[in-house]
Protein backbone atom coordinates (compact mmCIF):
# COMPACT_ATOMS: atom_id res chain seq x y z
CA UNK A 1 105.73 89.70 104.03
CA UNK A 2 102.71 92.00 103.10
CA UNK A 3 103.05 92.18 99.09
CA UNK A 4 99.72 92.44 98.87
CA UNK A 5 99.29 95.65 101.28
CA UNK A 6 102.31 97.29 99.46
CA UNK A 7 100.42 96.56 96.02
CA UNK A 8 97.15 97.85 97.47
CA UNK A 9 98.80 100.92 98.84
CA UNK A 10 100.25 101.49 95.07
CA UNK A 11 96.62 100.84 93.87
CA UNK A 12 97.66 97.94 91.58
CA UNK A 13 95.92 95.29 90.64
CA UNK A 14 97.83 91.68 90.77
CA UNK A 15 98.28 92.03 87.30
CA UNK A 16 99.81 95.58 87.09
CA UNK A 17 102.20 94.20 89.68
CA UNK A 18 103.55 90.80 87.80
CA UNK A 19 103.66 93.56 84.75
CA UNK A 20 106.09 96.59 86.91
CA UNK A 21 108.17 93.19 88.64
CA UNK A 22 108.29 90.91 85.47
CA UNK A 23 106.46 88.12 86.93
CA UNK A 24 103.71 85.89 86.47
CA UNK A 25 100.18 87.26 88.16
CA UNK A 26 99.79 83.26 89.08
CA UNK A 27 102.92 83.90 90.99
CA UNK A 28 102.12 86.87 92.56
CA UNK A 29 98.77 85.51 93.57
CA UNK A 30 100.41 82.23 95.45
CA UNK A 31 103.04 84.67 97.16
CA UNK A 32 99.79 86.92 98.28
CA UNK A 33 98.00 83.59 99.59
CA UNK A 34 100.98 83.19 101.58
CA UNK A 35 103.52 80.32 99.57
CA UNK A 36 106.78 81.19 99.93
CA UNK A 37 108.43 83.24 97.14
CA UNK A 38 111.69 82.40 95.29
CA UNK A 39 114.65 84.54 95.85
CA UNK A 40 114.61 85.56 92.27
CA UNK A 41 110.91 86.52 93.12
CA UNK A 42 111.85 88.72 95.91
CA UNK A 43 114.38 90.35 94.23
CA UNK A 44 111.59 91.44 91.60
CA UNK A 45 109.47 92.70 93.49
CA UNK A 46 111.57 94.20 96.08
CA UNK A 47 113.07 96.60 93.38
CA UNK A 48 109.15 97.55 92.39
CA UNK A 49 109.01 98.76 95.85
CA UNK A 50 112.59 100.65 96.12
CA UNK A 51 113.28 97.88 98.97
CA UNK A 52 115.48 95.91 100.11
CA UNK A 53 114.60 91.62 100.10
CA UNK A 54 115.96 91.66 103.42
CA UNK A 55 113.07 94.28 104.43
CA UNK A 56 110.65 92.64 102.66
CA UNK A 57 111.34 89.17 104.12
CA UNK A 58 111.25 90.45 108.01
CA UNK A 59 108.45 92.94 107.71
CA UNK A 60 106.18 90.33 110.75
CA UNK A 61 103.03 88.65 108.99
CA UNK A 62 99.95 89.86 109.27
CA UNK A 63 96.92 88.14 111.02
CA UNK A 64 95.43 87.28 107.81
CA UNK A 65 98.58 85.34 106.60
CA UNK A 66 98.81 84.00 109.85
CA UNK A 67 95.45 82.29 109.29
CA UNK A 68 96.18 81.20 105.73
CA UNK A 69 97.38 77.79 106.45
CA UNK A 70 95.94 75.56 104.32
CA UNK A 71 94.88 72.87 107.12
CA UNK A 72 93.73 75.41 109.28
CA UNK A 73 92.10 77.09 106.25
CA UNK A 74 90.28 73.78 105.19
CA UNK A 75 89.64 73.47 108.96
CA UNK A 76 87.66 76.88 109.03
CA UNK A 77 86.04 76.04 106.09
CA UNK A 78 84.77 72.22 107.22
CA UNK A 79 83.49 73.74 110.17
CA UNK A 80 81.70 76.52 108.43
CA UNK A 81 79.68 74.33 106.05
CA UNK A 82 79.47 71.45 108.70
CA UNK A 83 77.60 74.97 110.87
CA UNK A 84 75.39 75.95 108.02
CA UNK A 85 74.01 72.23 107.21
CA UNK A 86 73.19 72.02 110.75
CA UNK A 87 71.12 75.76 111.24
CA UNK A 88 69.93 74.34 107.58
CA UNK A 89 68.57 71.20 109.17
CA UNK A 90 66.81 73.07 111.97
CA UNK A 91 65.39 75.54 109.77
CA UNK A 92 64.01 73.31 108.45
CA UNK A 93 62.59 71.51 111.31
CA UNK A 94 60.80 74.72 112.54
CA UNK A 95 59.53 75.07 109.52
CA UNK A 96 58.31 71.99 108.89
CA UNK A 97 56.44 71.93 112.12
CA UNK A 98 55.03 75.28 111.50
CA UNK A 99 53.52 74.21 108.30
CA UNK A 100 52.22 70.91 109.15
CA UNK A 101 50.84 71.75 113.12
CA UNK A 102 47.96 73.49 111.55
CA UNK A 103 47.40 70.56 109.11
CA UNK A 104 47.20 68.05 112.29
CA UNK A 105 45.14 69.97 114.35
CA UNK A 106 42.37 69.86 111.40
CA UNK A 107 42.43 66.66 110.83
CA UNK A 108 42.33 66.32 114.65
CA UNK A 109 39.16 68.51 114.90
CA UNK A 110 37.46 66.94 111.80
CA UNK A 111 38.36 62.86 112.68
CA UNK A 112 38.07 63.27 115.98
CA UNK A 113 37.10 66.38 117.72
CA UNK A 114 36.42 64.78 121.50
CA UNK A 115 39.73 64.26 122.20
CA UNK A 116 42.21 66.80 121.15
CA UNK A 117 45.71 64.37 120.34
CA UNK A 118 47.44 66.90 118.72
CA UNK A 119 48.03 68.64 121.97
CA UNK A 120 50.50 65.82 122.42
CA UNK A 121 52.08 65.86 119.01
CA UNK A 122 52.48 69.43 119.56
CA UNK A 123 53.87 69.33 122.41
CA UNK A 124 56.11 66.14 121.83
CA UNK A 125 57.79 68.29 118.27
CA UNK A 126 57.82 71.50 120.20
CA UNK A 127 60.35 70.12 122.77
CA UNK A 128 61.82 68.93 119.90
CA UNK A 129 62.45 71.70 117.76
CA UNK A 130 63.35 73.79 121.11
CA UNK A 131 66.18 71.27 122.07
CA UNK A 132 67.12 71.13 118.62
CA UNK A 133 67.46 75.37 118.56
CA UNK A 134 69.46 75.30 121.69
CA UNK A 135 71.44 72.36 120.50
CA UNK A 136 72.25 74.45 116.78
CA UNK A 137 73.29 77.73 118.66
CA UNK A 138 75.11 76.31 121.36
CA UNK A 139 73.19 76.63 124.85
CA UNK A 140 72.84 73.25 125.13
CA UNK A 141 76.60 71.80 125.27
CA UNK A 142 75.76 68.35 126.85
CA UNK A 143 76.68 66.34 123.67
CA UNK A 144 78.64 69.05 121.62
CA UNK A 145 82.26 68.92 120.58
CA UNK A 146 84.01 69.18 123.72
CA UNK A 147 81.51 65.77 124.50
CA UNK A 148 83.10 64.19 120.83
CA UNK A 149 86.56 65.23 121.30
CA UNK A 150 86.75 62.89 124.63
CA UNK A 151 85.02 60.12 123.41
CA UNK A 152 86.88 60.27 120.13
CA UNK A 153 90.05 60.34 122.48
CA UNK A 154 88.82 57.88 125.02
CA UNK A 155 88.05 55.27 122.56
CA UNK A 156 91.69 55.91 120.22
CA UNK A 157 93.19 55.43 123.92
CA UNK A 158 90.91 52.07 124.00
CA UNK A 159 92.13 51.19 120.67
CA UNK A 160 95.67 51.98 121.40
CA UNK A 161 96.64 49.56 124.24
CA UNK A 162 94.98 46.65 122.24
């Protein structure tokens, strides 16, 4: 049912459209998110449109409603911010080791300057940050989700026939 579409194609704004179909705009905003409406609801609003409730009711979803279930919704949005704390993390990582390299190194060449260690700190946090960059945009899959999903699986299974 694409209420919203129909109201956007009138140019209404939720609340002109609880106004024309005698309805609440909280109403009209949990049909739009994709609750089922009431009969009575339909009925409203299918007479604000000159159609019929049978119409409205079989017009197919959308893709957008399709995608407004609230697990899968919650789902999405989990993964999201579980996504943005990690690039966060190795943001920060890079940067960290950009900034404090160059603060190494002089303390290297002042303390010490015979033997050059932070070649091997260097190179010990470059490999690092570089594994942790491939790990954060996905080109290096060895321990990513697939990885988790079977061990998750493998060790309910374990737990299972206990």
């Amino acid at each position: 049912m694409s209420i919203q579409k129909r109201r956007l194609d009138k140019g209404w704004t939720q609340e002109q459209l609880a106004e024309h179909a005698g309805l609440s705009v909280r109403t009209i905003q949990r049909i739009e998110s994709g609750n089922p409406a009431t009969l009575e609801s339909l009925k409203c609003l299918a007479a604000v449109f000159e159609t019929s409730v049978t119409r409205l009711t079989q017009e197919p979803e959308t893709m957008s409603n399709l995608t407004r279930d609230p697990s899968q919704k919650e789902a999405q949005e989990r993964d999201a911010i579980q996504y943005v704390q990690t690039l966060k993390g190795f943001h920060m990582h890079w940067l960290s080791y950009v900034l404090i390299m160059p603060g190494l190194y002089a303390l290297n060449v002042m303390m010490n300057p015979d033997r050059l260690w932070v070649v091997t700190v260097a190179l010990g946090w470059g490999v690092g940050v570089l594994l942790h960059g491939l790990t954060v945009f996905g080109f290096f899959k060895f321990f990513g989700g697939d990885w988790e999903q079977r061990q998750f699986k493998k060790r309910m299974d374990e737990l299972n026939r206990r």
